[in-house]
C-alpha atoms as a PDB file:
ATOM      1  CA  UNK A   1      -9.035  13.689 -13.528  1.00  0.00           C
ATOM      2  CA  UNK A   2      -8.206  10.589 -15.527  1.00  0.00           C
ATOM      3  CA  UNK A   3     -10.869   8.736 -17.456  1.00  0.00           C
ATOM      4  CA  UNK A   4     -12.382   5.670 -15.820  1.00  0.00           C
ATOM      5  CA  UNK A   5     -11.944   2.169 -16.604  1.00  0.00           C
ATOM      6  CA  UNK A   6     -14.439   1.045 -15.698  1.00  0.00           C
ATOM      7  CA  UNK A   7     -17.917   2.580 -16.344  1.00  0.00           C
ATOM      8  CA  UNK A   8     -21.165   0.731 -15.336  1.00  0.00           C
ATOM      9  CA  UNK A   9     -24.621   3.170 -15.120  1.00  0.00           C
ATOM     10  CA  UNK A  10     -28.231   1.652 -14.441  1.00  0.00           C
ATOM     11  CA  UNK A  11     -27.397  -1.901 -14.708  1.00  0.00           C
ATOM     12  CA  UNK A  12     -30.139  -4.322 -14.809  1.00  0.00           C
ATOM     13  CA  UNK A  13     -30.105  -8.340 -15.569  1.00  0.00           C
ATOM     14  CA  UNK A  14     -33.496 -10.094 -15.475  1.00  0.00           C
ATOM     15  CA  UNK A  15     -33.854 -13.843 -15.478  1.00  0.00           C
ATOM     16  CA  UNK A  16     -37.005 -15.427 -16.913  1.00  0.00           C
ATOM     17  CA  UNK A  17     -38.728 -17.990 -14.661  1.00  0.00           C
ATOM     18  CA  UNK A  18     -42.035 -19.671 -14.307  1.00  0.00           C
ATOM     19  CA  UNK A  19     -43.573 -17.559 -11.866  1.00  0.00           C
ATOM     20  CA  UNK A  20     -42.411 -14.094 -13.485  1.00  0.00           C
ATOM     21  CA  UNK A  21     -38.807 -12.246 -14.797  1.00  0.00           C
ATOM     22  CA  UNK A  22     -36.479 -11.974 -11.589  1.00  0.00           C
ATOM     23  CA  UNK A  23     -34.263  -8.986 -10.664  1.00  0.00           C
ATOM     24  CA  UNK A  24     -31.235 -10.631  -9.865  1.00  0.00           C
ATOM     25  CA  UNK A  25     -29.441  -6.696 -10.723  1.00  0.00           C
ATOM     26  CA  UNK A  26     -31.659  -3.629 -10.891  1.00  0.00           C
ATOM     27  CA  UNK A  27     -29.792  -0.047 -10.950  1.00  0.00           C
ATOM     28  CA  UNK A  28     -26.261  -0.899 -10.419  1.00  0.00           C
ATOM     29  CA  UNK A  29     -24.030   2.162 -10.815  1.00  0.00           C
ATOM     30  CA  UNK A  30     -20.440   2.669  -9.989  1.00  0.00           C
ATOM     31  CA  UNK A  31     -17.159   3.576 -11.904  1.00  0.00           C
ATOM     32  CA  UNK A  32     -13.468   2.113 -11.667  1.00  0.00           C
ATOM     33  CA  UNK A  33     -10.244   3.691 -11.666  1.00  0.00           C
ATOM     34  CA  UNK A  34      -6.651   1.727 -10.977  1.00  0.00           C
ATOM     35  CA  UNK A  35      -7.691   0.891  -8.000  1.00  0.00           C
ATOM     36  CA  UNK A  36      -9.459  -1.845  -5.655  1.00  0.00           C
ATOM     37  CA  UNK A  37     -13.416  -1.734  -5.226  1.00  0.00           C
ATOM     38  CA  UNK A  38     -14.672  -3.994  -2.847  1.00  0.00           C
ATOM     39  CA  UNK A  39     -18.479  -5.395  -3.605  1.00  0.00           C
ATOM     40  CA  UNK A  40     -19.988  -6.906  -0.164  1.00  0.00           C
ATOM     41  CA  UNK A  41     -23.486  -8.377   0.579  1.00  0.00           C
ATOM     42  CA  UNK A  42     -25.260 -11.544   1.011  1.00  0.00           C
ATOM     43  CA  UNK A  43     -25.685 -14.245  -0.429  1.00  0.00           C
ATOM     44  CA  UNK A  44     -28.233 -13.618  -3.760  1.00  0.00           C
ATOM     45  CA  UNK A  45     -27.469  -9.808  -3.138  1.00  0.00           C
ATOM     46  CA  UNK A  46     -25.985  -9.704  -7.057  1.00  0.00           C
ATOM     47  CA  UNK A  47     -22.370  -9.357  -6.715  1.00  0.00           C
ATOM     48  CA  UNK A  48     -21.537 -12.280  -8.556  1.00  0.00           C
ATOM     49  CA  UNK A  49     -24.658 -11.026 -11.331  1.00  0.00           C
ATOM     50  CA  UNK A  50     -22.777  -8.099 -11.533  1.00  0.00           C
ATOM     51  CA  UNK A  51     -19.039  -8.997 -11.906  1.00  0.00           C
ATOM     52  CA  UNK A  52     -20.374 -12.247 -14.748  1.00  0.00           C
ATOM     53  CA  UNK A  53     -22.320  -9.253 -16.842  1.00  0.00           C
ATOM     54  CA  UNK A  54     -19.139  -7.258 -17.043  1.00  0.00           C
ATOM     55  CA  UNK A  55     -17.561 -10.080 -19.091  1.00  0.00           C
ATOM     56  CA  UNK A  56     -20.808 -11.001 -20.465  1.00  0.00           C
ATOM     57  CA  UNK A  57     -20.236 -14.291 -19.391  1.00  0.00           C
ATOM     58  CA  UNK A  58     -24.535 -14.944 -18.166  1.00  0.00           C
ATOM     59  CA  UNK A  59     -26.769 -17.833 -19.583  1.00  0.00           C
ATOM     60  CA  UNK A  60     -28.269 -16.687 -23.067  1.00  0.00           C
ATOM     61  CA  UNK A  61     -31.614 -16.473 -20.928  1.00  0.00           C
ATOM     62  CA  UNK A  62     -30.589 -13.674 -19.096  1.00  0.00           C
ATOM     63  CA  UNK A  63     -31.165  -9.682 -20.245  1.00  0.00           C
ATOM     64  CA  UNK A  64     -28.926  -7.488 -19.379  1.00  0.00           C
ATOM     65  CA  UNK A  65     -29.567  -3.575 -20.131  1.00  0.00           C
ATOM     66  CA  UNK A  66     -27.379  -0.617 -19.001  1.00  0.00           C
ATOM     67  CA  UNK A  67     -27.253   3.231 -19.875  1.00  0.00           C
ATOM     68  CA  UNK A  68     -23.396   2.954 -19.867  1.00  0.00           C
ATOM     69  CA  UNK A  69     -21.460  -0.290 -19.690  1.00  0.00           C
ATOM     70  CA  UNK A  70     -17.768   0.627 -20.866  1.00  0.00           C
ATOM     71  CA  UNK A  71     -14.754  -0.259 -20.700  1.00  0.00           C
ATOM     72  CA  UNK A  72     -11.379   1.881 -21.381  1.00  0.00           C
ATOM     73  CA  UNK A  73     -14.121   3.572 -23.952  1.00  0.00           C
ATOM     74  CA  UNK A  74     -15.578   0.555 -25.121  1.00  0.00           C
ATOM     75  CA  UNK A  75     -19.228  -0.279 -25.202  1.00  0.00           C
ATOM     76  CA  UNK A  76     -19.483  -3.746 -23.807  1.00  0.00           C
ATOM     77  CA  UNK A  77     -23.253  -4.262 -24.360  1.00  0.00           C
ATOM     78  CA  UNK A  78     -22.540  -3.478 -28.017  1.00  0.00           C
ATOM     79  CA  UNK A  79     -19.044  -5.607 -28.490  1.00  0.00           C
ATOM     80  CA  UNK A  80     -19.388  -8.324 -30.541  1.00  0.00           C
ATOM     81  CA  UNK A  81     -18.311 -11.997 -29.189  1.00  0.00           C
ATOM     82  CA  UNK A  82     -15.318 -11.837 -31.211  1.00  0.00           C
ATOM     83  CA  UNK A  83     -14.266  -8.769 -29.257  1.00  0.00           C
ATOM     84  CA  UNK A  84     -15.476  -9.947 -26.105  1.00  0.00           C
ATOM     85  CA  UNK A  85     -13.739 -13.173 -26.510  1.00  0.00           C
ATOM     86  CA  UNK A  86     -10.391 -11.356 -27.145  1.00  0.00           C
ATOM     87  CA  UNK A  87     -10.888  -8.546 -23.768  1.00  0.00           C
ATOM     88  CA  UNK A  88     -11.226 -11.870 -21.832  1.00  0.00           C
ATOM     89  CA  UNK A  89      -8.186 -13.243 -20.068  1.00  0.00           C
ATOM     90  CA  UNK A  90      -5.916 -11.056 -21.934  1.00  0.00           C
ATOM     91  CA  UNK A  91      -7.500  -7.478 -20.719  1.00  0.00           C
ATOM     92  CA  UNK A  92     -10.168  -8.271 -18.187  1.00  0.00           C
ATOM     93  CA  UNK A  93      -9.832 -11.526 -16.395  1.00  0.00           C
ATOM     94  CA  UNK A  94     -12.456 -13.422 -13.381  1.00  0.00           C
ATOM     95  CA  UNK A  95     -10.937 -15.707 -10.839  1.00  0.00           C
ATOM     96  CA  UNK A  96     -13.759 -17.564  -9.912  1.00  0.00           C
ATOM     97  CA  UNK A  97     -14.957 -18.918  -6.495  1.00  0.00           C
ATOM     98  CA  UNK A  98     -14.561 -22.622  -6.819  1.00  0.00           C
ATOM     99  CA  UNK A  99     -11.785 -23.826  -8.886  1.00  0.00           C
ATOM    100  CA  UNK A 100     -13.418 -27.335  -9.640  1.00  0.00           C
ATOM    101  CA  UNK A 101     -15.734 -25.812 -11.828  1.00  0.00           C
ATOM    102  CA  UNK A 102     -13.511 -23.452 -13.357  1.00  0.00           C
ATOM    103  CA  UNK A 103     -10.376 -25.757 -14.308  1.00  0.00           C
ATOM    104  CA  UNK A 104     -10.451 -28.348 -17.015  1.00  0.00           C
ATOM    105  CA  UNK A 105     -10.298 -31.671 -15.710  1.00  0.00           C
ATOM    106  CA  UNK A 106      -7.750 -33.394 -18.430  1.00  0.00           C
ATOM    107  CA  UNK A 107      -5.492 -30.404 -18.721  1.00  0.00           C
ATOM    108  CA  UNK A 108      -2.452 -30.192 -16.237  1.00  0.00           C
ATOM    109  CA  UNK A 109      -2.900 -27.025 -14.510  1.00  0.00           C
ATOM    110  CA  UNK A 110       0.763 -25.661 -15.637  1.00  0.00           C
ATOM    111  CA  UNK A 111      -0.551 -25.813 -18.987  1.00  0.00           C
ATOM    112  CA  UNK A 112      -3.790 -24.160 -18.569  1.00  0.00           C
ATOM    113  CA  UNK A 113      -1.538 -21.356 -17.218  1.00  0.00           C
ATOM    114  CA  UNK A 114       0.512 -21.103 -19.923  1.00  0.00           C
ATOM    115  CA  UNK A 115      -2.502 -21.381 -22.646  1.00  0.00           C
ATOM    116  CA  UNK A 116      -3.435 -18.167 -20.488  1.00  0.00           C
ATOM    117  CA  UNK A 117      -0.525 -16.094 -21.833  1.00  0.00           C
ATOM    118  CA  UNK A 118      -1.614 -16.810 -25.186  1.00  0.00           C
ATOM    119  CA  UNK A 119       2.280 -17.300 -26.317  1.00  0.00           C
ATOM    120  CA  UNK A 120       3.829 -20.035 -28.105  1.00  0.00           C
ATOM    121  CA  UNK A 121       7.025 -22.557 -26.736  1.00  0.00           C
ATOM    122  CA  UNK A 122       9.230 -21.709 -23.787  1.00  0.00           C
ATOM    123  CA  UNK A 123       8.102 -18.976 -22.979  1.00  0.00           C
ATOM    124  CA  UNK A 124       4.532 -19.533 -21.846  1.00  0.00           C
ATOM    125  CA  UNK A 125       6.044 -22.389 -19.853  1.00  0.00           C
ATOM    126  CA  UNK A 126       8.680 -19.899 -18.088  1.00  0.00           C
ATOM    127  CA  UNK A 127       5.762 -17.943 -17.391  1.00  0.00           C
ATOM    128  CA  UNK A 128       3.939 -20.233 -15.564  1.00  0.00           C
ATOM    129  CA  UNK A 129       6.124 -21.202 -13.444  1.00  0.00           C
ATOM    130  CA  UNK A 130       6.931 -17.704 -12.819  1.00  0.00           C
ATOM    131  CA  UNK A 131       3.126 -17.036 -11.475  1.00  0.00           C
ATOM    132  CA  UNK A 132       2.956 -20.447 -10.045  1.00  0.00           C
ATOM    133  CA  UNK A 133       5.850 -19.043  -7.726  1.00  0.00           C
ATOM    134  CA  UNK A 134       4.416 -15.985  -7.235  1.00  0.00           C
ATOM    135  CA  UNK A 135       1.451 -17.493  -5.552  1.00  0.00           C
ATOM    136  CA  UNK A 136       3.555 -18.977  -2.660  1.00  0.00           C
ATOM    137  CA  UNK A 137       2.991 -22.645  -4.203  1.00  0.00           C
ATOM    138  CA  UNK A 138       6.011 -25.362  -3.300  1.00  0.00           C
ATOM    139  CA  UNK A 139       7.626 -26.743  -5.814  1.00  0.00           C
ATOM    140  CA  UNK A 140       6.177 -25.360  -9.166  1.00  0.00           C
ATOM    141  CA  UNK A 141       7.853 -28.105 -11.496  1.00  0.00           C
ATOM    142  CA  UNK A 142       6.160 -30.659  -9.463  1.00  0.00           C
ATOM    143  CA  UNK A 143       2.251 -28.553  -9.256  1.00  0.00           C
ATOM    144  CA  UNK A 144       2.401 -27.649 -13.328  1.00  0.00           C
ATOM    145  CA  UNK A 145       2.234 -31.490 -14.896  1.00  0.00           C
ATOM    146  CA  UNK A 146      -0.624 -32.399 -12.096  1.00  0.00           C
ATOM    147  CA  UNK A 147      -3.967 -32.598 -13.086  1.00  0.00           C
ATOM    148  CA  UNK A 148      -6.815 -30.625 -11.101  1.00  0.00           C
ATOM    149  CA  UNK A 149      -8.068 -33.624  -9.124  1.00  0.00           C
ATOM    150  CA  UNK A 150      -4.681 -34.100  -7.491  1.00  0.00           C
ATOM    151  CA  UNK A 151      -4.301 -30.847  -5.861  1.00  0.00           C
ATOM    152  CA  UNK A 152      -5.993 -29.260  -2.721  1.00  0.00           C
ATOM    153  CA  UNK A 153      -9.192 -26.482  -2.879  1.00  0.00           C
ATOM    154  CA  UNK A 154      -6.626 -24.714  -1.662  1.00  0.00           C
ATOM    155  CA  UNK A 155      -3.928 -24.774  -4.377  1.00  0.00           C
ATOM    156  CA  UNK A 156      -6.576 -25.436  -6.848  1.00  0.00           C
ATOM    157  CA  UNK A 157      -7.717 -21.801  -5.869  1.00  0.00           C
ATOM    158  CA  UNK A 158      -4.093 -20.541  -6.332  1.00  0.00           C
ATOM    159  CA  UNK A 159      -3.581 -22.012  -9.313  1.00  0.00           C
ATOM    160  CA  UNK A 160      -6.522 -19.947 -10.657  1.00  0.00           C
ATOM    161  CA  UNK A 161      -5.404 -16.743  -9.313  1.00  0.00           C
ATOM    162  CA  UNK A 162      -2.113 -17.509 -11.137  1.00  0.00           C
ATOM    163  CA  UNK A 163      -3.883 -18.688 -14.200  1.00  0.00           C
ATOM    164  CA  UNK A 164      -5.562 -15.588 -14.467  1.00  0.00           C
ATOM    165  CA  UNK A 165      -3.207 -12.813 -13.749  1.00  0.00           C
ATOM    166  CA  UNK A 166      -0.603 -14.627 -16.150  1.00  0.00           C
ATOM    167  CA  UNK A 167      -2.162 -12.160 -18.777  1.00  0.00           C
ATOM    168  CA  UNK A 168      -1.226  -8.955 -16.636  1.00  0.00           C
ATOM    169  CA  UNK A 169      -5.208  -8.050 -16.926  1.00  0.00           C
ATOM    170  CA  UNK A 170      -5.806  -4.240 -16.517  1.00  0.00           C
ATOM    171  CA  UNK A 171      -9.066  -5.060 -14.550  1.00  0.00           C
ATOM    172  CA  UNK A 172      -9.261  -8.381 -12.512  1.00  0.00           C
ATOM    173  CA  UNK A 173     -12.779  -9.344 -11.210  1.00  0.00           C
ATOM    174  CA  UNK A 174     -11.754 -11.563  -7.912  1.00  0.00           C
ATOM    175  CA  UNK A 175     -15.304 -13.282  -7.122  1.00  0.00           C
ATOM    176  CA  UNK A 176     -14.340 -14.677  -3.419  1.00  0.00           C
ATOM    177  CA  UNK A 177     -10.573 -15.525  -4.406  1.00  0.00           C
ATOM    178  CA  UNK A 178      -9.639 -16.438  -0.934  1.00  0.00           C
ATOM    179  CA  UNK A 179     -12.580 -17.945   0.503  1.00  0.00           C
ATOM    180  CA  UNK A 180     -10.497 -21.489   0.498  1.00  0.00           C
ATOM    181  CA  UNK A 181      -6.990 -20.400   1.345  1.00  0.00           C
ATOM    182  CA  UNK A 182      -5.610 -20.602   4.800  1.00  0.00           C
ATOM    183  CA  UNK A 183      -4.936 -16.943   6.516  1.00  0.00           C
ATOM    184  CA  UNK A 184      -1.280 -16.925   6.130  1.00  0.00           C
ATOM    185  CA  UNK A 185      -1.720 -17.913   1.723  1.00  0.00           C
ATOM    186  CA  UNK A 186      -4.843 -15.417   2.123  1.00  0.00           C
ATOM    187  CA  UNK A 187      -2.515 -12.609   3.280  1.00  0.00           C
ATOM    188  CA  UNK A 188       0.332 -13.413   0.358  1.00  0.00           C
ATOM    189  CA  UNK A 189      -2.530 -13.463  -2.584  1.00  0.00           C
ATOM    190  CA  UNK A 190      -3.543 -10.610  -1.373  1.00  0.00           C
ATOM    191  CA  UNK A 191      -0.142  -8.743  -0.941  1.00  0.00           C
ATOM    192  CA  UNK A 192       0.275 -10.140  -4.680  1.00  0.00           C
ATOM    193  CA  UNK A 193      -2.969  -8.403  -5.815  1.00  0.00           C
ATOM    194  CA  UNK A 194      -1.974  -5.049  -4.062  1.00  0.00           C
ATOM    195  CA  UNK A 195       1.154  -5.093  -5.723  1.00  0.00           C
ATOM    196  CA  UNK A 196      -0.303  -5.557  -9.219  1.00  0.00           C
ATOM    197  CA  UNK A 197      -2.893  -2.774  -8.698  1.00  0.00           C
ATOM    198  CA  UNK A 198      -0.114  -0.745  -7.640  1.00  0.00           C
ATOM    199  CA  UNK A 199       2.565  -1.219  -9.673  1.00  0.00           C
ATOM    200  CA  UNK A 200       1.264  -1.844 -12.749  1.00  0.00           C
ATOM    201  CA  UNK A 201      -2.183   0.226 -12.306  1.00  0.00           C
ATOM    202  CA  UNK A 202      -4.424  -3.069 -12.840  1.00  0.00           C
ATOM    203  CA  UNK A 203      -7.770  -2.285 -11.399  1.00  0.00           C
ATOM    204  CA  UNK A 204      -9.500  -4.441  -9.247  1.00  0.00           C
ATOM    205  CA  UNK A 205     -12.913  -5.581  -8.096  1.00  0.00           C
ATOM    206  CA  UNK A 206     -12.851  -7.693  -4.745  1.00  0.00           C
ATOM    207  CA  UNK A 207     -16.391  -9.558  -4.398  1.00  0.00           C
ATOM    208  CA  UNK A 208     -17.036 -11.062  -1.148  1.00  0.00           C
ATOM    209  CA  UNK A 209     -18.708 -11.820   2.622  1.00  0.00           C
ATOM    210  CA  UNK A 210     -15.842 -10.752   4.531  1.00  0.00           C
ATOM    211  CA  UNK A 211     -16.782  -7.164   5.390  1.00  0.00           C
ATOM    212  CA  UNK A 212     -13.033  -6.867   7.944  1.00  0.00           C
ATOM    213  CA  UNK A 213     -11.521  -7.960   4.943  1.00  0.00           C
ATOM    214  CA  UNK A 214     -12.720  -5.997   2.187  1.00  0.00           C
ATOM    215  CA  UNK A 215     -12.517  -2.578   4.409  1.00  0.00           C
ATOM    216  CA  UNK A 216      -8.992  -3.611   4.770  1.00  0.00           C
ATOM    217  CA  UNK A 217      -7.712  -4.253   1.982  1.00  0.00           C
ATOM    218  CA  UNK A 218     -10.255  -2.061  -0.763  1.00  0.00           C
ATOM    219  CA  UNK A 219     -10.036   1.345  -1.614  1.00  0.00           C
ATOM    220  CA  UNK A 220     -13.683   1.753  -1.686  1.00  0.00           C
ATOM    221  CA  UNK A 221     -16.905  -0.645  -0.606  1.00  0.00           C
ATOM    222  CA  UNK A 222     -20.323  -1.252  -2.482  1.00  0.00           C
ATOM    223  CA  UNK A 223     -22.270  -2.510  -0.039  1.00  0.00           C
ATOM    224  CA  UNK A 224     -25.602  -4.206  -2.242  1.00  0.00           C
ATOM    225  CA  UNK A 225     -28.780  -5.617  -1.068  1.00  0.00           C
ATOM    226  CA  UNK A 226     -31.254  -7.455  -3.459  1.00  0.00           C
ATOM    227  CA  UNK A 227     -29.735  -6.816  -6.455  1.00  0.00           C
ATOM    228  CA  UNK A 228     -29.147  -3.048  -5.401  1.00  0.00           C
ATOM    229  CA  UNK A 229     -26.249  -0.773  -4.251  1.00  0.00           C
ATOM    230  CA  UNK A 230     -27.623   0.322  -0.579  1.00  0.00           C
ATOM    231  CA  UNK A 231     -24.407   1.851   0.267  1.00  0.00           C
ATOM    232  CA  UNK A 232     -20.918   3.117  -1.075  1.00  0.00           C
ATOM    233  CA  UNK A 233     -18.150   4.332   1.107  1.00  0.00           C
ATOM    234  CA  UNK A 234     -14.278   4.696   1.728  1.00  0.00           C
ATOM    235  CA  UNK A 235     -13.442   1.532   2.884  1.00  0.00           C
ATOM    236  CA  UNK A 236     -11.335   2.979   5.600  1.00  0.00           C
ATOM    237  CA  UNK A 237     -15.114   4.617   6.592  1.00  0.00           C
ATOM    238  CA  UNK A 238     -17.159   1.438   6.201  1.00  0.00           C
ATOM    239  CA  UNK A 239     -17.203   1.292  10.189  1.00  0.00           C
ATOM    240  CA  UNK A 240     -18.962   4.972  10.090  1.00  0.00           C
ATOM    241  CA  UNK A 241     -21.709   3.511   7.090  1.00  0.00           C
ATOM    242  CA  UNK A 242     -25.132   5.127   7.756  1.00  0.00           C
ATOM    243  CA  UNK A 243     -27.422   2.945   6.021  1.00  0.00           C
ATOM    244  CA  UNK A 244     -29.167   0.506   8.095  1.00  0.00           C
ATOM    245  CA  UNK A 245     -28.427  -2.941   5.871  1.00  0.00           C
ATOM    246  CA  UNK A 246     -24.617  -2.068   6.157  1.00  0.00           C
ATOM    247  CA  UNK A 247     -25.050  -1.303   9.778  1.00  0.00           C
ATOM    248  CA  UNK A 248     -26.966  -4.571  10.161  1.00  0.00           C
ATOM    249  CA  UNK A 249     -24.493  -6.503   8.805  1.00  0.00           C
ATOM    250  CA  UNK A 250     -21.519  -5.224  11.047  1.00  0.00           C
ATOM    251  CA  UNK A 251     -23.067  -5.758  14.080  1.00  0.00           C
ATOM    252  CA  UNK A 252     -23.574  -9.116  12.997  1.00  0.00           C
ATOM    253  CA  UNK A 253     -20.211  -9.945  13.132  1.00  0.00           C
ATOM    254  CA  UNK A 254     -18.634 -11.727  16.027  1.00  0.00           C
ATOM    255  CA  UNK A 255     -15.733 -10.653  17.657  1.00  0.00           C
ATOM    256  CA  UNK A 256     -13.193 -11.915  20.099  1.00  0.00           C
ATOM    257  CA  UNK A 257     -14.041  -9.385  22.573  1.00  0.00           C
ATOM    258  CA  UNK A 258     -17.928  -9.171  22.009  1.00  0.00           C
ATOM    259  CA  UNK A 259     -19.674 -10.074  25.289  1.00  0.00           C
ATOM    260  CA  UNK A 260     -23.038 -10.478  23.915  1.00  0.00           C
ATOM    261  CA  UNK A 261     -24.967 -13.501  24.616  1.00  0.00           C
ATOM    262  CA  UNK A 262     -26.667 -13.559  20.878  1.00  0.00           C
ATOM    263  CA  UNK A 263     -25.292 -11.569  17.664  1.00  0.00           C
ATOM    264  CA  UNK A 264     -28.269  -9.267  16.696  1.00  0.00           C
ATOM    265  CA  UNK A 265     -30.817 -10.612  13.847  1.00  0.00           C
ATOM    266  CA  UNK A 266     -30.169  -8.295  10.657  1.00  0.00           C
ATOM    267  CA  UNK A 267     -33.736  -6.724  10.153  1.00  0.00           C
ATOM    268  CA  UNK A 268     -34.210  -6.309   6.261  1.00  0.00           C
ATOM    269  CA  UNK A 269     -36.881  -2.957   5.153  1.00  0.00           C
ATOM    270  CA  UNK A 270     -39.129  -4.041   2.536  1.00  0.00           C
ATOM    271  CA  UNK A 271     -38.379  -0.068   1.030  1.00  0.00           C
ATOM    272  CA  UNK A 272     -34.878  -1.287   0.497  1.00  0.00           C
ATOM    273  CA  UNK A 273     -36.004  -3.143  -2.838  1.00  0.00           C
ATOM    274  CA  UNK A 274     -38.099  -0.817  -4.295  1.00  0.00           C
ATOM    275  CA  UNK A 275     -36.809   1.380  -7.275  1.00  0.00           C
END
């Protein structure tokens, strides 16, 4: 069996805050091959927590503490920022939910993709316009001089995607990456992500709400509930989950052929957050 790349055991982030230190992650363990993980759950359930304290990338305020916390072999929690700074981007890359927070405003967006590929002259630009093509946007010469503020949330969030797999990462943490992209671009960034994971053996973790989406596109599905994993399953099993939460939350979901007046109210077990 080949070694992980991805190795997270007992991971806990506390916040401080006046009334007491919050859980926002308590006992997260899972491992990572080449392959796609899907992480569902509500909002505040600690997907996001969990995919930021990967890359270490959590407000100075925040504790994080792990048994294990590797990647390819190396101890994250130990790493020092010089290290982490040069895993980010160029081995392990986030695309982030929002792209207005997450491009700079006086940059044109062509050349925050090429600053991505960490190269020098002609080649960065090719580059660019090479993954600015492959995320199905029209005319790329015209997209990489614009600045942020002139392109849709839609492109903006493509332009992300791009920027970030212009490294080839070997592990991509996608935190909602098509949450504002039409169906049709939905379909082609994710047909781009499958191809990366594989072709090249990049391995993926897919945060998100969309439960149909996830078990359709991820290998396997962490299903997490107040900063804990309630659930993990094949996602081509997710419809066959036996823990309550996860059954809670697909019965919630409406369907075209659903003749019920109401969708059921998810009923949440105070036992579910307690170690």
């Amino acid at each position: 069996m080949s070694t992980p790349l991805l190795e997270v055991e007992d991971l806990r982030v506390t916040f401080p805050t006046p009334t007491g230190p919050f859980r926002a992650v308590r006992g997260v363990s899972f491992s990572l091959g080449r392959e796609r993980l899907g992480i569902v759950g509500e909002s505040g359930s600690g997907k996001s927590v969990t995919g930021r304290s990967i890359l270490r990338l959590l407000p100075p305020h925040a504790r994080v503490e792990a048994k294990r916390l590797s990647f390819d072999g190396r101890d994250l929690l130990t790493a020092s920022p010089r290290e982490m700074r040069a895993l980010r981007g160029s081995r392990i890359s986030l695309v982030m939910q929002d792209p207005k927070y997450s491009l700079n405003p006086v940059m044109r967006v062509g050349e925050q993709i090429a600053e991505a590929v960490r190269d020098k002259g002609a080649g960065a630009r090719r580059r660019a316009m090479e993954m600015l093509e492959a995320v199905r946007i029209r005319d790329p010469e015209r997209v990489f001089n614009l600045y942020p503020h002139e392109v849709s949330g839609g492109m903006g969030q493509r332009i992300m995607i791009a920027m970030m797999l212009a490294p080839e990462p070997d592990l991509l943490i996608a935190d909602e990456p098509t949450s504002a992209l039409d169906v049709t671009v939905q379909m082609q960034v994710l047909a781009i992500l499958d191809d990366l994971v594989a072709k090249r053996g990049m391995g993926l973790i897919f945060i998100s709400h969309d439960l149909d989406l996830v078990s359709s596109f991820c290998d396997r599905v962490l299903v997490m509930y107040g900063g804990r994993v309630m659930e993990e399953r094949h996602a081509r099993d997710l419809r066959q989950a036996t823990h309550p939460y996860t059954q809670g939350l697909l019965d919630s979901l409406p369907r075209i052929d659903d003749d019920r007046a109401e969708l059921p109210t998810l009923k949440r077990d105070p036992a579910w957050l307690k170690d």
